[in-house]
C-alpha atoms as a PDB file:
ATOM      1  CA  UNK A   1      -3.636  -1.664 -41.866  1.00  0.00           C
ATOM      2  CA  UNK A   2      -1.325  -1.505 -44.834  1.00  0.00           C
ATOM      3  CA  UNK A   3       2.446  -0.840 -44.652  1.00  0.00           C
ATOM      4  CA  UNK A   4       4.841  -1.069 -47.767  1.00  0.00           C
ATOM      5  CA  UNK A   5       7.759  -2.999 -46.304  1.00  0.00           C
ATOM      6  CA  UNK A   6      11.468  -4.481 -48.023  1.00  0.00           C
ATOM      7  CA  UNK A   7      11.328  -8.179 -46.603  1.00  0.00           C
ATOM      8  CA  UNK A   8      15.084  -8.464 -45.646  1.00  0.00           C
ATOM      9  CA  UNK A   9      15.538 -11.751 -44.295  1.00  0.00           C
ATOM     10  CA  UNK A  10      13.547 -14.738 -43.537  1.00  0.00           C
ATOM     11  CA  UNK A  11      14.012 -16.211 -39.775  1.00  0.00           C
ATOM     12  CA  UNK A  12      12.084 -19.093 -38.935  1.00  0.00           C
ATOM     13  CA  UNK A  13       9.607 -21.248 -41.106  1.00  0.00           C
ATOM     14  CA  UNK A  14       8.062 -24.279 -39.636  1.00  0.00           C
ATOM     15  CA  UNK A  15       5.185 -25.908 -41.769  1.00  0.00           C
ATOM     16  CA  UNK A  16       2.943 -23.216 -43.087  1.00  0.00           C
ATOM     17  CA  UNK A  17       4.316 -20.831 -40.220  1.00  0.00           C
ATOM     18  CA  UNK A  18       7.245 -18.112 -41.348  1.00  0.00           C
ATOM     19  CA  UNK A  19       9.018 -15.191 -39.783  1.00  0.00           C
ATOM     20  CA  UNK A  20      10.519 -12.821 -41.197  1.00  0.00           C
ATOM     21  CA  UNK A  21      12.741  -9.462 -40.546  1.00  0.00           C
ATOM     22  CA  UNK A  22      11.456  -6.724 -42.414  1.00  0.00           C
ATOM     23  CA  UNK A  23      12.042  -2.896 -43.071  1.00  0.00           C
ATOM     24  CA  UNK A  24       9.041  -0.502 -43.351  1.00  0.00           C
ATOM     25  CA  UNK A  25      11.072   2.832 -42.362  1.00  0.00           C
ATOM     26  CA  UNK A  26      12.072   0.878 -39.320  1.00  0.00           C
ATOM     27  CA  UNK A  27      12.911  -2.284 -38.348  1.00  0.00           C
ATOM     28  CA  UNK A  28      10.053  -4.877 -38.291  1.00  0.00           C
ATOM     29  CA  UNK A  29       8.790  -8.627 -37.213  1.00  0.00           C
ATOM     30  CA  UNK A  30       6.593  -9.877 -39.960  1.00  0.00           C
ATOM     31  CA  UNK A  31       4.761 -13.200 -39.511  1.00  0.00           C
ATOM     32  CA  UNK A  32       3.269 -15.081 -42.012  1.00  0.00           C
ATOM     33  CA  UNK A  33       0.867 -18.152 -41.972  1.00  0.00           C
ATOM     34  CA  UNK A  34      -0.358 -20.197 -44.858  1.00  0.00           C
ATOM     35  CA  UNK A  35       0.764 -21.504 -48.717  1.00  0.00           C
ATOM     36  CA  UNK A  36       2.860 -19.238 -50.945  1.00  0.00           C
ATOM     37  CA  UNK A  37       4.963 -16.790 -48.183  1.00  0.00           C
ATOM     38  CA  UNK A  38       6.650 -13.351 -49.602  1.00  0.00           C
ATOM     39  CA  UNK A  39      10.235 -14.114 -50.679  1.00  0.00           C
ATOM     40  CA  UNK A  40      12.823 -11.852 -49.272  1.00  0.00           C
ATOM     41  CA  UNK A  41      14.238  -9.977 -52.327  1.00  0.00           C
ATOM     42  CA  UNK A  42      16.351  -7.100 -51.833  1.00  0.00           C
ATOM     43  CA  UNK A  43      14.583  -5.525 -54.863  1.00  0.00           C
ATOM     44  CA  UNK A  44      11.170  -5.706 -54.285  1.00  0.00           C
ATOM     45  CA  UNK A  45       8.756  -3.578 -51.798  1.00  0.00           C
ATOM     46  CA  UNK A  46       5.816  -5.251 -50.810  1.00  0.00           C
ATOM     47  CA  UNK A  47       2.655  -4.149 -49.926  1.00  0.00           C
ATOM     48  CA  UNK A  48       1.598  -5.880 -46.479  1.00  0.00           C
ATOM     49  CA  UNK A  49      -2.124  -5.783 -44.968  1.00  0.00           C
ATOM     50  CA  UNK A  50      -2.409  -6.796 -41.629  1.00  0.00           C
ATOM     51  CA  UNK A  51      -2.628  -6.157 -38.183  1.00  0.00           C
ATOM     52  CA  UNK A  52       0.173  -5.073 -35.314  1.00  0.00           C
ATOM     53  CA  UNK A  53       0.245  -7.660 -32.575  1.00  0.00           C
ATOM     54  CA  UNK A  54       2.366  -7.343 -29.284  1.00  0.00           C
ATOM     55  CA  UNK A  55       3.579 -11.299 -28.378  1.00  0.00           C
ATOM     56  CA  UNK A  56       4.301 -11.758 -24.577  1.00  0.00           C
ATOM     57  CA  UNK A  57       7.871 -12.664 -25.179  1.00  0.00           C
ATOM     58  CA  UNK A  58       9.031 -11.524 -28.792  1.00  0.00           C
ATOM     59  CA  UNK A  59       6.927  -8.131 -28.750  1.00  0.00           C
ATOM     60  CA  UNK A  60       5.369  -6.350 -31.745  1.00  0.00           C
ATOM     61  CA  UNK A  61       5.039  -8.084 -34.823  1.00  0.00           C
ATOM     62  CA  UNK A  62       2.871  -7.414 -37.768  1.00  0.00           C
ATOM     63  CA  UNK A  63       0.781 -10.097 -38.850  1.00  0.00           C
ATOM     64  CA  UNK A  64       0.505 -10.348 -42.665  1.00  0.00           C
ATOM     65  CA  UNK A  65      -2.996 -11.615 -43.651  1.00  0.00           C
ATOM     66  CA  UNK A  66      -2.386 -10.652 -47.733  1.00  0.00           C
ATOM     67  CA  UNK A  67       0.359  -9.339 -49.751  1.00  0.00           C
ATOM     68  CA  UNK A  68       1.258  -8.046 -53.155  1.00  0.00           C
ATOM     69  CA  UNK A  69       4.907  -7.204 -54.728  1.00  0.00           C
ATOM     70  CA  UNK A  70       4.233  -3.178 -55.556  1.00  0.00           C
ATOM     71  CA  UNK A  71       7.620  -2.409 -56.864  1.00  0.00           C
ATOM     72  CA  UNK A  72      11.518  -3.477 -57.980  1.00  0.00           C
ATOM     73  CA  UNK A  73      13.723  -0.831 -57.498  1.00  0.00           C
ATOM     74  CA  UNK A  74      16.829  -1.093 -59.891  1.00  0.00           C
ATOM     75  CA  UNK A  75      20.589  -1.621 -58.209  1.00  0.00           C
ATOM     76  CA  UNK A  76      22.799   0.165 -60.928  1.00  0.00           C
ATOM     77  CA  UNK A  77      26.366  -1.201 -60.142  1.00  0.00           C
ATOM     78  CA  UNK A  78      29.051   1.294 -61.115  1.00  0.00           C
ATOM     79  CA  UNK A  79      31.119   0.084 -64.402  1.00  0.00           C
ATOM     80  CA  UNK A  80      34.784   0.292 -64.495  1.00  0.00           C
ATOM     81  CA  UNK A  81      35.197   3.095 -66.891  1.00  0.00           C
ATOM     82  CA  UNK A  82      32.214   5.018 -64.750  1.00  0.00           C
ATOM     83  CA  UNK A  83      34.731   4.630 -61.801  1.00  0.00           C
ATOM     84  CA  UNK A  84      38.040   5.540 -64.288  1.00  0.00           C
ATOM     85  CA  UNK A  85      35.883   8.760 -65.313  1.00  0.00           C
ATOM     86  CA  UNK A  86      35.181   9.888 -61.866  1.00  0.00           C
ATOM     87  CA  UNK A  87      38.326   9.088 -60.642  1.00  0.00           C
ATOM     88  CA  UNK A  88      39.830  11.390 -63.422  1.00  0.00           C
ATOM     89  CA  UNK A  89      37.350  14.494 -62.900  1.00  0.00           C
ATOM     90  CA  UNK A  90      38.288  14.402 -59.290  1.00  0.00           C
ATOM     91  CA  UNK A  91      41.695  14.031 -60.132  1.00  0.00           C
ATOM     92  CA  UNK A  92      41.733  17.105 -62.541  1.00  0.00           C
ATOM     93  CA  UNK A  93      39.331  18.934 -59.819  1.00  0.00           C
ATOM     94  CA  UNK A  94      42.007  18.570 -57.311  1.00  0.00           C
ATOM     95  CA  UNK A  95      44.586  19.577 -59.455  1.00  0.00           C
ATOM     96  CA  UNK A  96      42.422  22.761 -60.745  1.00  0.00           C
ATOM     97  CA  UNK A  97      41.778  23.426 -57.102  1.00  0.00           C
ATOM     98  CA  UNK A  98      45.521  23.924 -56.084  1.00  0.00           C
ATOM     99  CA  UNK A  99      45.828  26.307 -58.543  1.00  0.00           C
ATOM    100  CA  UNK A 100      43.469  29.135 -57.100  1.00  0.00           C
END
């Protein structure tokens, strides 16, 4: 199975053994064994293969058998004359506004 997942957090790691809290248009357990683990990045989307597995006393997680990074979004942080300029064309909106 693939799913294209945003690794949000990572949870537990013990020796080659790592957990991780996930997002794949829902909430998700991802658990990952072995060299080289996906690095939660709040940029990247990862495509997981694996398989869903129901553990007696943490529920479903996916199992991640192989991975590849398939994309970085970009965060565009607002500049302080971007926020000056919209606060002025709301400004002048309101003001138009009151005159109708």
């Amino acid at each position: 199975m693939i799913k294209i997942c945003k690794i949000l957090k990572q949870i537990y790691n013990a020796d080659d053994y790592y957990i991780f809290s996930g997002w794949c248009g829902e909430k998700i357990t991802l658990i990952y064994s072995g060299d080289n683990p996906p690095q939660p990045l709040k940029t990247v989307d990862y495509k997981l293969i694996g398989e869903f597995e129901k553990h007696e006393h943490y529920g479903k997680q996916f199992i991640i058998s192989e991975y590849e990074k398939v994309g970085k979004i970009n965060i565009h942080k607002q500049t302080e004359t971007q926020r000056v300029q919209k606060q002025t064309i709301s400004d002048w909106l309101e003001e138009y506004n009151k005159h109708d």
